[in-house]
C-alpha atoms as a PDB file:
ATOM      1  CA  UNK A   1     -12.555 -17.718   5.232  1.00  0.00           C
ATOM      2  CA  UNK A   2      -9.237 -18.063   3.048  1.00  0.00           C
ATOM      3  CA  UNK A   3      -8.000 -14.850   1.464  1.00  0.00           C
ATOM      4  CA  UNK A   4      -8.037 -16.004  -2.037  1.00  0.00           C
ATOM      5  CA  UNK A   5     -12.331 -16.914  -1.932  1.00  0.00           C
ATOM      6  CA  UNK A   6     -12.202 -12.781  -1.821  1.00  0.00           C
ATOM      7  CA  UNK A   7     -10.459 -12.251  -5.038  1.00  0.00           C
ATOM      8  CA  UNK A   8     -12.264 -11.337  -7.781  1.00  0.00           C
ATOM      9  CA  UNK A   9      -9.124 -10.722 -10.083  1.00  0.00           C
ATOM     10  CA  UNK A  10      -6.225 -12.429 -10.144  1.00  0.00           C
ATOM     11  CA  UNK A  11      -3.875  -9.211  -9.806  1.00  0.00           C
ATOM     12  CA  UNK A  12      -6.289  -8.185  -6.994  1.00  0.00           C
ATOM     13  CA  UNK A  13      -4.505  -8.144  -3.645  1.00  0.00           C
ATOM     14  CA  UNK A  14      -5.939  -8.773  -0.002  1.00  0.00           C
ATOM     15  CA  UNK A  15      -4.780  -6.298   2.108  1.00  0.00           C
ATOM     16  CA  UNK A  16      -6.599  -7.177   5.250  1.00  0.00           C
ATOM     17  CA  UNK A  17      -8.942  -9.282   6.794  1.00  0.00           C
ATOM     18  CA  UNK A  18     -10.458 -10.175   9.947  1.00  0.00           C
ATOM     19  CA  UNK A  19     -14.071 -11.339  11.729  1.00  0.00           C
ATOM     20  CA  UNK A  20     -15.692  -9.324  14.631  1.00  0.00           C
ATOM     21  CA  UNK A  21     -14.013 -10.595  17.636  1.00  0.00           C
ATOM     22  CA  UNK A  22     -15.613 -14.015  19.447  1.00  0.00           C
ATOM     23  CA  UNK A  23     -16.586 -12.308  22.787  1.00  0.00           C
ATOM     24  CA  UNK A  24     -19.421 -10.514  20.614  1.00  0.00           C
ATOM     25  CA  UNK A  25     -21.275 -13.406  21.127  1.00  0.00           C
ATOM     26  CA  UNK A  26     -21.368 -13.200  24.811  1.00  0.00           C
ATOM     27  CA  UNK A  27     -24.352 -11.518  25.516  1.00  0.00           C
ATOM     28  CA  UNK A  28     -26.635 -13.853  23.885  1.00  0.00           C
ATOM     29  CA  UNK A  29     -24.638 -16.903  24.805  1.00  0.00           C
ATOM     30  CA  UNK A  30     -25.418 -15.494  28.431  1.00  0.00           C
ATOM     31  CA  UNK A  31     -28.776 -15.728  27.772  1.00  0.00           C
ATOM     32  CA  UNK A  32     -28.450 -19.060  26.339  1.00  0.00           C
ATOM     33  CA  UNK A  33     -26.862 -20.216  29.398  1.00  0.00           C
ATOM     34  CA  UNK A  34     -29.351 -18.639  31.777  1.00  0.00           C
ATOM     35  CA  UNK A  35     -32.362 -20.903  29.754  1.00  0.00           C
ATOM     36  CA  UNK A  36     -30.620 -23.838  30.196  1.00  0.00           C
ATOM     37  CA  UNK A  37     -30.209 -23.574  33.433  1.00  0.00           C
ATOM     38  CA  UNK A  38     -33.872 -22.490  34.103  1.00  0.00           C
ATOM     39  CA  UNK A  39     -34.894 -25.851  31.994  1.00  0.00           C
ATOM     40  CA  UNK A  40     -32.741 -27.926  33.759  1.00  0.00           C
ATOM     41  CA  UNK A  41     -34.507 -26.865  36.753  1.00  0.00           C
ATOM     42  CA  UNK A  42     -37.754 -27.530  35.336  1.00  0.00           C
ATOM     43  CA  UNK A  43     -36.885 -30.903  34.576  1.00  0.00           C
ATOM     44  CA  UNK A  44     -35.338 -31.985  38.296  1.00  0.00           C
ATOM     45  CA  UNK A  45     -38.234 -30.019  39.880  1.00  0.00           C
ATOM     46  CA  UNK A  46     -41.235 -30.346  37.430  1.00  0.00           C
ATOM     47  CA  UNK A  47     -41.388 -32.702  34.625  1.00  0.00           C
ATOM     48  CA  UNK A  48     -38.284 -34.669  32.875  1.00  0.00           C
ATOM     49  CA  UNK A  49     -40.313 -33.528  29.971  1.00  0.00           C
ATOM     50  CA  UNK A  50     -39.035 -30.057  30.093  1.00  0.00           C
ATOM     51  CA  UNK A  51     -36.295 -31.565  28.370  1.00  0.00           C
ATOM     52  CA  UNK A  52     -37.283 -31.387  25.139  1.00  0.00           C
ATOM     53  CA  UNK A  53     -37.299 -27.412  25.544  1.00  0.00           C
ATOM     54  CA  UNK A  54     -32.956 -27.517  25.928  1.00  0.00           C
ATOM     55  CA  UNK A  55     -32.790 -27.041  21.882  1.00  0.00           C
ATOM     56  CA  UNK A  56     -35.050 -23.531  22.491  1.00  0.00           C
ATOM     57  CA  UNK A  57     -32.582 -22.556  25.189  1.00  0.00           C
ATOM     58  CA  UNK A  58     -29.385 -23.195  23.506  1.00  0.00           C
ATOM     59  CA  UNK A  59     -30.745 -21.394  20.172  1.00  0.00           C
ATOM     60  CA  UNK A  60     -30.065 -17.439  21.095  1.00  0.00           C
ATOM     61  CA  UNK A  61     -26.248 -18.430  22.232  1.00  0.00           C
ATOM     62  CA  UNK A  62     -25.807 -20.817  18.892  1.00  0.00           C
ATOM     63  CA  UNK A  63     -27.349 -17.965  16.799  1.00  0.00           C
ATOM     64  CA  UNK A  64     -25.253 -15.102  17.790  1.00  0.00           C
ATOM     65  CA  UNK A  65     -22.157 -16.901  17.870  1.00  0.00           C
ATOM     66  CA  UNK A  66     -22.955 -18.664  14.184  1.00  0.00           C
ATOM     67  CA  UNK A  67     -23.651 -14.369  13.555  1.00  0.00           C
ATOM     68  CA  UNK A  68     -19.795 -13.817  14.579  1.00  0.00           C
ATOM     69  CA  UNK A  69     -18.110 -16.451  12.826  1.00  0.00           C
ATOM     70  CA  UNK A  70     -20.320 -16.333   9.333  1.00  0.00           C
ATOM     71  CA  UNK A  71     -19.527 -12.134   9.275  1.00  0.00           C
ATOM     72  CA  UNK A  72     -16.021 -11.346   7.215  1.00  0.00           C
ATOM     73  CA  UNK A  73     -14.440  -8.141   6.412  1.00  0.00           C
ATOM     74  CA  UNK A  74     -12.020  -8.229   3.584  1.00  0.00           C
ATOM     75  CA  UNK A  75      -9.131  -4.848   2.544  1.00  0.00           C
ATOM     76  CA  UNK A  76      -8.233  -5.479  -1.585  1.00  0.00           C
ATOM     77  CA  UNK A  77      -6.062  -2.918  -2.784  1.00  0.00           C
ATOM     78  CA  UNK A  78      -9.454  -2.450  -5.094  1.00  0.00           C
ATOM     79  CA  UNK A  79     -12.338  -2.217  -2.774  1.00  0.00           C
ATOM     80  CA  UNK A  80     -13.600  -3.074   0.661  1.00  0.00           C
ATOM     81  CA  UNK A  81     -15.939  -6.289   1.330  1.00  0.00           C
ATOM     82  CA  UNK A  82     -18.347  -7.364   3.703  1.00  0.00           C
ATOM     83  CA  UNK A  83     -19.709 -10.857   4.158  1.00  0.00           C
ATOM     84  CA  UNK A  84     -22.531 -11.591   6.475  1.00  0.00           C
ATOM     85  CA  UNK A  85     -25.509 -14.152   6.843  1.00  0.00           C
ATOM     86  CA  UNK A  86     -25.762 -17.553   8.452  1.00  0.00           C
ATOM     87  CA  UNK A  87     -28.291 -19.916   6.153  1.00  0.00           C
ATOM     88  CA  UNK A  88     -27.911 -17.283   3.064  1.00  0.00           C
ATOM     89  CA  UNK A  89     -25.345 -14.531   2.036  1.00  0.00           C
ATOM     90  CA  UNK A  90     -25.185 -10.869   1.909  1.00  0.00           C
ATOM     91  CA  UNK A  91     -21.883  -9.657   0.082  1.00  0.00           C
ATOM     92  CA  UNK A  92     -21.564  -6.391  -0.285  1.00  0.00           C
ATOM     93  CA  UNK A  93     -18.465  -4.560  -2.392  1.00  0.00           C
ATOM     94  CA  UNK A  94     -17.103  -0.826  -2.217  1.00  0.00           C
ATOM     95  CA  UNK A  95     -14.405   0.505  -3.976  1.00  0.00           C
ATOM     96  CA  UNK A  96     -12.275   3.349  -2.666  1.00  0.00           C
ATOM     97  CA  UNK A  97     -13.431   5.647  -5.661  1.00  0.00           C
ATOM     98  CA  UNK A  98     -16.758   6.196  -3.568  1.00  0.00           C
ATOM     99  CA  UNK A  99     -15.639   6.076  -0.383  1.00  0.00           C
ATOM    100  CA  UNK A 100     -16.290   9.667   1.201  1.00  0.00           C
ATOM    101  CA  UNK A 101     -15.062   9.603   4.767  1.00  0.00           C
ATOM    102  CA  UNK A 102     -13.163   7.255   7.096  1.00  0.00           C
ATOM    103  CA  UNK A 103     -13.066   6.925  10.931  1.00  0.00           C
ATOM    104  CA  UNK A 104     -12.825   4.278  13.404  1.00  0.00           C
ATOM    105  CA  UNK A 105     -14.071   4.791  16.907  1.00  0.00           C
ATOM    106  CA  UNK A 106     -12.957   2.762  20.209  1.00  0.00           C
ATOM    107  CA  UNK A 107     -15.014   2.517  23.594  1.00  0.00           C
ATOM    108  CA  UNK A 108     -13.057   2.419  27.429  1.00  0.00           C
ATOM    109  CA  UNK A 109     -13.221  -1.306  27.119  1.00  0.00           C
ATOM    110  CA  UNK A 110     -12.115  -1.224  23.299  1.00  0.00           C
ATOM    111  CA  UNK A 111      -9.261   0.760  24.373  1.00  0.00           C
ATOM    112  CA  UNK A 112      -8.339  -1.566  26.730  1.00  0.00           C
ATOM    113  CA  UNK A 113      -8.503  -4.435  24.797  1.00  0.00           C
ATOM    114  CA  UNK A 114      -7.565  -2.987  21.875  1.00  0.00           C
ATOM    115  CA  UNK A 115     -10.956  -3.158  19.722  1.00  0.00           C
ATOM    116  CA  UNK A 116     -13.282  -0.831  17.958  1.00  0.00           C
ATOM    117  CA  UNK A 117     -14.787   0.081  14.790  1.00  0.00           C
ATOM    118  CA  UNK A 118     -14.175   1.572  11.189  1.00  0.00           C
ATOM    119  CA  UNK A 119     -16.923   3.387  10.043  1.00  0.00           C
ATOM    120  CA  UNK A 120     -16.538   4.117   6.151  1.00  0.00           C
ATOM    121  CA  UNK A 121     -18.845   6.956   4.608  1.00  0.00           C
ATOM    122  CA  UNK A 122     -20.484   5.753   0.925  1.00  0.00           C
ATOM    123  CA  UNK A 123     -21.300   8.035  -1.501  1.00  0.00           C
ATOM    124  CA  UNK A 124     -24.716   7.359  -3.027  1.00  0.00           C
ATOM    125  CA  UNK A 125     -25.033   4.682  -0.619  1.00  0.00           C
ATOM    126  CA  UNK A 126     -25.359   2.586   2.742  1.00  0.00           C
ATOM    127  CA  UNK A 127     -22.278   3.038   5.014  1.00  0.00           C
ATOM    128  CA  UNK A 128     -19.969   0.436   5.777  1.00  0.00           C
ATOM    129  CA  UNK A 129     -18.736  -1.027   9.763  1.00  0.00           C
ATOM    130  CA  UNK A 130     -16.447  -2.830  10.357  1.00  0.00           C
ATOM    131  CA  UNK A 131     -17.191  -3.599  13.763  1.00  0.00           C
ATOM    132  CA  UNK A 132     -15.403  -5.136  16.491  1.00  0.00           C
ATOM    133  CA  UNK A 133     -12.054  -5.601  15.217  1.00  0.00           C
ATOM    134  CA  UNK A 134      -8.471  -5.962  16.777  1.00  0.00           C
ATOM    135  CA  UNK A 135      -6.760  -3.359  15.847  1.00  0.00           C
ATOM    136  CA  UNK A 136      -8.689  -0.906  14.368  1.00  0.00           C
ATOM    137  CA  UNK A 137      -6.211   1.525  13.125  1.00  0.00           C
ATOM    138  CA  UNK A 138      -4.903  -0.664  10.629  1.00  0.00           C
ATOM    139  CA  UNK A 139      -8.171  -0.955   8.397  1.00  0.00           C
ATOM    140  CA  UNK A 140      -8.507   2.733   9.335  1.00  0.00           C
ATOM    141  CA  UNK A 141      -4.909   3.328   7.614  1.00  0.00           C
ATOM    142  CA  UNK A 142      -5.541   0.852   5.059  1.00  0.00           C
ATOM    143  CA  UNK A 143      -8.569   1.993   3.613  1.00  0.00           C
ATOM    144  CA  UNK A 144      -7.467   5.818   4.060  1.00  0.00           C
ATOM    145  CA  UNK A 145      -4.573   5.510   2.014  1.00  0.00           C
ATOM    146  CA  UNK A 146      -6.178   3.891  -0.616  1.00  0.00           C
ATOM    147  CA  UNK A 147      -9.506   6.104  -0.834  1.00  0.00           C
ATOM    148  CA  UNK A 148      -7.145   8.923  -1.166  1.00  0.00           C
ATOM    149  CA  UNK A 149      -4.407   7.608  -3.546  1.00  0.00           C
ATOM    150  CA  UNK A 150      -1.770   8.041  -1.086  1.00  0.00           C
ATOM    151  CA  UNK A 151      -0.733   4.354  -1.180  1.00  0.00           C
ATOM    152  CA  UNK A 152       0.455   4.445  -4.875  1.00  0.00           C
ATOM    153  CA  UNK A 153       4.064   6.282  -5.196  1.00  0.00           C
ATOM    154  CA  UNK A 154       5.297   7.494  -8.108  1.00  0.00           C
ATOM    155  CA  UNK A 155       8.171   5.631  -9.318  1.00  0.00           C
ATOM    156  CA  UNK A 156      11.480   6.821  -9.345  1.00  0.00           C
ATOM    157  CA  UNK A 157      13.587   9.750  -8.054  1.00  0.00           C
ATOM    158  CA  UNK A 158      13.117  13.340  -8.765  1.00  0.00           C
ATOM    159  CA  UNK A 159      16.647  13.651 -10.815  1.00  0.00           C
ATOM    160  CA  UNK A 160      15.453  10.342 -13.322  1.00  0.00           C
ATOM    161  CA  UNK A 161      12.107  12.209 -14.223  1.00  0.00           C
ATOM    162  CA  UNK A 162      14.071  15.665 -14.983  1.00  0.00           C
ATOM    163  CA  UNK A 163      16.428  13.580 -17.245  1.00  0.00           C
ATOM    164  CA  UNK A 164      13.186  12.234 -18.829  1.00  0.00           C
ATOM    165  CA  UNK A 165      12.228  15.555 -19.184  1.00  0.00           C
ATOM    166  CA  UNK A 166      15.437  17.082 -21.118  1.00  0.00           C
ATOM    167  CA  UNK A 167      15.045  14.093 -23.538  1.00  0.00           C
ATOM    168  CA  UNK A 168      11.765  14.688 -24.008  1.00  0.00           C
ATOM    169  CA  UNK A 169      12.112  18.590 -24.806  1.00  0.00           C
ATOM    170  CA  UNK A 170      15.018  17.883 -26.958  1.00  0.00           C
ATOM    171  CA  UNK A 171      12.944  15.324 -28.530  1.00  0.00           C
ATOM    172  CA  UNK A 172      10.320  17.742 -29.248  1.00  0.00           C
ATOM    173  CA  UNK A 173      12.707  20.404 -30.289  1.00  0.00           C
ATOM    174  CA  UNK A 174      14.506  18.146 -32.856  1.00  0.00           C
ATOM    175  CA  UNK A 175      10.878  17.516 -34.406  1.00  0.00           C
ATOM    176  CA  UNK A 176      10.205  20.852 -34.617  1.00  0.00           C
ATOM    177  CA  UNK A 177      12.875  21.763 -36.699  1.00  0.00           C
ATOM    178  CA  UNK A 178      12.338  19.594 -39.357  1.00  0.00           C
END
């Protein structure tokens, strides 16, 4: 999923993006794989006709991994997006203003291989995961920072907004005596 299918504005910035990593898929791909094998053995030992049952078998590992690849999570510097849904969509939009609470959590194996999940506290609402995803101090940070303002600086240095200042008090004192 391209970066710009997420933007709702044009002066709307993606900040991140990723997927839940592939190997989520395993499990049922396991599965899938087990089946198959168990139908192909029907078929050599049984009846050629168990055949027909290889689509049945190869559905639970086709499913989850369709799961994995159809799910998106999307960082704008307005609010925090996640796409799921294989035949129809569920898109669901935050933005930092209601965002109570952030936290990401990694397992022994997500430490290892450097995976985990964000969890993002809604107020008034359903929470938000993002699960299974590289890195997960960087949505952490990114989502942080921007449900707490502290990614927008003010501009300028301390000494230009105390000129502004003296201008604007001799401004007002100049009015004032008229």
């Amino acid at each position: 999923m391209a970066a710009d299918d997420w933007r709702r504005f044009d002066e709307e910035a993606v900040l991140w993006e990723a997927t839940p990593r592939t190997t989520r898929a395993l499990p049922g791909m396991g599965l899938s794989v087990a089946l198959l094998v168990g139908v192909f053995w029907l078929a050599v030992t049984v009846s050629g006709w168990a055949l027909v049952l290889v689509p049945a078998a190869a559905a639970p590992g086709l499913f989850h991994y369709l799961r994995v690849v159809t799910t998106a999570f999307v960082l704008t510097d307005r609010e925090i997006t996640v796409k799921t849904g294989i035949l129809g969509r569920s898109v669901r939009s935050v933005e930092y203003s209601r965002v109570q609470n952030v936290g990401y959590s990694q397992g022994v194996t997500g430490s290892v291989f450097g995976y985990g999940t964000v969890e993002i506290e809604i107020a008034g609402g359903r929470d938000l995961q993002l699960y299974d995803v590289y890195d997960p101090t960087e949505p952490y940070e990114i989502v942080r920072e921007c449900a707490t303002g502290t990614a927008t600086e003010i501009p300028g240095s301390l000494e230009t907004w105390e000129a502004i200042r003296e201008e604007v008090t001799a401004l007002r004192e100049r009015i004032e005596s008229q």
